[in-house]
Protein backbone atom coordinates (compact mmCIF):
# COMPACT_ATOMS: atom_id res chain seq x y z
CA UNK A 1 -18.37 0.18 0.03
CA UNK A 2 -19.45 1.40 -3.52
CA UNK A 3 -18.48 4.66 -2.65
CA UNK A 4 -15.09 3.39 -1.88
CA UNK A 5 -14.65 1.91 -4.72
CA UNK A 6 -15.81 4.36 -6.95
CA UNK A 7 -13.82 7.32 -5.25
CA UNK A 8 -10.33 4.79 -5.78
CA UNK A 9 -11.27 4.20 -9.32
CA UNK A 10 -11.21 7.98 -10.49
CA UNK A 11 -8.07 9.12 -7.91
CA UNK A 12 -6.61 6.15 -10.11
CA UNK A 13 -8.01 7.42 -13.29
CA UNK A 14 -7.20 11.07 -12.43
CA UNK A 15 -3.97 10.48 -11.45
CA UNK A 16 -3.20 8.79 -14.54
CA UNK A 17 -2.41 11.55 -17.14
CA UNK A 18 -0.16 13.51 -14.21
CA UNK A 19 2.24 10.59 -14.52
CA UNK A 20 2.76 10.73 -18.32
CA UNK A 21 4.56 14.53 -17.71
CA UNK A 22 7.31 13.61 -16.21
CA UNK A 23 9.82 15.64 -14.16
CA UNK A 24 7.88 19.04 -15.47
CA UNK A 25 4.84 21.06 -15.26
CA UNK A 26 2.86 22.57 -17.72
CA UNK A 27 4.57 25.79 -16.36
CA UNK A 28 7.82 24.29 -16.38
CA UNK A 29 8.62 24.34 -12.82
CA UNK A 30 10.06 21.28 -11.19
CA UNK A 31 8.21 18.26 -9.89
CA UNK A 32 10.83 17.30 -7.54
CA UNK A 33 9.18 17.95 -4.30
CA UNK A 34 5.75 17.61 -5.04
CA UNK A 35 4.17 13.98 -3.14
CA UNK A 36 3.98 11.21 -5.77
CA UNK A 37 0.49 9.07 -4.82
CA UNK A 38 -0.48 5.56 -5.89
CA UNK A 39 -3.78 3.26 -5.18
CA UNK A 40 -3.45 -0.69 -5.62
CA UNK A 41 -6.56 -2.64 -5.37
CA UNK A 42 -6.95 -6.08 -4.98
CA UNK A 43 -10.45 -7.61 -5.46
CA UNK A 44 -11.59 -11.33 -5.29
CA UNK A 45 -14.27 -12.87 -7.78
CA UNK A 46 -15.98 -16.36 -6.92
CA UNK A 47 -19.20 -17.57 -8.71
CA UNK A 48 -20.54 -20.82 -7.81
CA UNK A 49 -23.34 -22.65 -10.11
CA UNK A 50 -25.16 -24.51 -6.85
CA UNK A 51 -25.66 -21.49 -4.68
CA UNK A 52 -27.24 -18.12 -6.25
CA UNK A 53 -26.77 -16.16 -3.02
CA UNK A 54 -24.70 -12.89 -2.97
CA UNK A 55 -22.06 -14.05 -0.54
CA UNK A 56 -21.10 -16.19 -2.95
CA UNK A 57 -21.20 -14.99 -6.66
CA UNK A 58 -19.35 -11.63 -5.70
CA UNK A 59 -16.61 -9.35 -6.42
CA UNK A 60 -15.24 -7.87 -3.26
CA UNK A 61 -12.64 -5.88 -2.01
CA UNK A 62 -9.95 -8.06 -0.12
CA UNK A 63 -7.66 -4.82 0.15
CA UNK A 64 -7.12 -1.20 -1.29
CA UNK A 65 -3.97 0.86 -0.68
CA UNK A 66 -3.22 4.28 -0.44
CA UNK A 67 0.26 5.30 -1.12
CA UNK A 68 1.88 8.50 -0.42
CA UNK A 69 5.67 9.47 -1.04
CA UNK A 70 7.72 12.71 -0.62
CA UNK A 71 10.62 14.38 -1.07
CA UNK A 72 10.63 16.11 2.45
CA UNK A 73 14.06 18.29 1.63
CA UNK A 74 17.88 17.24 0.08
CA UNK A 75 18.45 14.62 2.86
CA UNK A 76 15.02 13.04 3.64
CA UNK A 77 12.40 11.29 1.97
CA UNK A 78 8.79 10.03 3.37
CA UNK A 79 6.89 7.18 2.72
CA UNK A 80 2.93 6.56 4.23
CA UNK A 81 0.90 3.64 3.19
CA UNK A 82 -2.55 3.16 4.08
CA UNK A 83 -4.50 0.21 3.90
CA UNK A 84 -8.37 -0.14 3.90
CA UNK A 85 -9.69 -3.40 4.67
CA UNK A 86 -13.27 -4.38 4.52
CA UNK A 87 -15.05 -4.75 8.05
CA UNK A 88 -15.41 -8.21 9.10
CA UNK A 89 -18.56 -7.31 11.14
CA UNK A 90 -20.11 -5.07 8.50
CA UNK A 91 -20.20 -5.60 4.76
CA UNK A 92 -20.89 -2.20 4.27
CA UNK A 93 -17.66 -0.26 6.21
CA UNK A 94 -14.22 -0.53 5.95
CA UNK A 95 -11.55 0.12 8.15
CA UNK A 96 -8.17 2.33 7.19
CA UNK A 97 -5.20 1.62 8.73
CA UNK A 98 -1.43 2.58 8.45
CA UNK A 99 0.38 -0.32 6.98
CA UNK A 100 3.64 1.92 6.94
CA UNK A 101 4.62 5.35 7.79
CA UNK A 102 8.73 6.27 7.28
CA UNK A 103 11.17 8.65 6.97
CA UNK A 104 14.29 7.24 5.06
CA UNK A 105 17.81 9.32 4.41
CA UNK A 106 18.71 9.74 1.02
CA UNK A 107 22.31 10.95 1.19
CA UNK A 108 24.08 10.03 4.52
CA UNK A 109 28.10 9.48 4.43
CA UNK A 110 30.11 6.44 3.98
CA UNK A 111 27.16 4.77 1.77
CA UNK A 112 24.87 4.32 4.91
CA UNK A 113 21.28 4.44 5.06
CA UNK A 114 18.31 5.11 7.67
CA UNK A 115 14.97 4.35 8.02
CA UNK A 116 12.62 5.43 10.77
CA UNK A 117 8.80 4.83 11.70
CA UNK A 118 6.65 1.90 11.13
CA UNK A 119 7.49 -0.58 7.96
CA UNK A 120 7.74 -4.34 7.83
CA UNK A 121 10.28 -5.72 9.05
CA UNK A 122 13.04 -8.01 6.81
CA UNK A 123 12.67 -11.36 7.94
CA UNK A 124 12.02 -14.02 5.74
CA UNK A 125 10.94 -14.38 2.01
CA UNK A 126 7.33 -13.25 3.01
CA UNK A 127 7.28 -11.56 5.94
CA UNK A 128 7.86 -7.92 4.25
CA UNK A 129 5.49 -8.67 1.46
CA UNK A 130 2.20 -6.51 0.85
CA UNK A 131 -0.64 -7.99 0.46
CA UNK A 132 -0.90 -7.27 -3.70
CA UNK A 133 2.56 -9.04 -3.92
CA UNK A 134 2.09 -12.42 -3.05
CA UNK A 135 2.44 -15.32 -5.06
CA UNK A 136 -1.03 -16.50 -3.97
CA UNK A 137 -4.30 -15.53 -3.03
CA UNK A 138 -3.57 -15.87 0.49
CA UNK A 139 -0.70 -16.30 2.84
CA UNK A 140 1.45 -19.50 3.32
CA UNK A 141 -0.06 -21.32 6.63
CA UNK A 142 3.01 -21.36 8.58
CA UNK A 143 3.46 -16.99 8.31
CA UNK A 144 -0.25 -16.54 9.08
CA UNK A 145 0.04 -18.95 12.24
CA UNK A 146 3.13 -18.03 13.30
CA UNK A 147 3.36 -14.08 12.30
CA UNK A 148 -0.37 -12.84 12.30
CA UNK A 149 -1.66 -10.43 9.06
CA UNK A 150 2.62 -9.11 8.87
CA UNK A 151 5.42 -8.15 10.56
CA UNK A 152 5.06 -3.66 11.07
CA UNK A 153 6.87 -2.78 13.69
CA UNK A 154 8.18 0.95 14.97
CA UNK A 155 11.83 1.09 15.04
CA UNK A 156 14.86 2.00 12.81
CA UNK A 157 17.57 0.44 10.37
CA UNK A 158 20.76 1.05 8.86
CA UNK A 159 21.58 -0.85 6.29
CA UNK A 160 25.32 -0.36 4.49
């Protein structure tokens, strides 16, 4: 689990500087195709003055994406986003899984758009929310019940 963390904290740190150039290289070739890659990390903190265990007064991970986006030529453009979750059987493990993995069109005729693979789906307010953008720690009662961790289904849309 360390490891983890410290291997996301310098791809993060590393990664950091190649933003700041822009559309450029040092050898001024284009950017434009090359994969653009992001890491979000969302950690919870509780301390508690009764108990001194470790379960308790912690930091841990709750969940750590991996996001990967390309130009894949003129007309297409592809999206993967991995999420590692820590094991609920073992402290020590994690488990990586694909939270979404899409192609979408970038220039189809009459102003239409596609999107195919595995993404959340649009339903609701929360339902195509990641985990790092809800408004609370956890989510609302009624999705959890009712829609389980999030709505990722395979399919495709076309939105106009």
């Amino acid at each position: 689990m360390r490891f983890l963390i410290t291997v996301l904290l310098c791809c993060a740190i590393l990664s950091a500087p190649v933003a700041t150039l822009g559309s450029g290289t040092l050898t001024g070739a284009s950017n434009a195709m090359n994969p653009a890659f992001s890491v979000n990390g969302l950690f919870v903190a509780e301390t508690s003055r009764e108990r001194d265990d470790a379960e308790v007064n912690a930091v841990r991970l709750q969940e750590a994406e991996l996001h990967f986006t390309a130009v894949v030529d003129p007309f297409w453009s592809a999206n993967i986003i991995l999420a590692v979750l820590p094991n609920e059987d073992d402290a020590s493990a994690c488990d990586i899984g694909v939270e979404e993995a899409n192609i979408e069109s970038t220039s189809m005729p009459f102003g239409l758009g596609l999107k195919l693979g595995k993404f959340f789906l649009p339903f609701g307010k929360h339902a195509p929310l990641h985990t790092h953008h809800f408004p609370f720690l956890e989510a609302p009662l009624a999705v959890s019940t009712y829609l389980g961790a999030g709505l990722t289904e395979t399919g495709a849309e076309v939105a106009y």
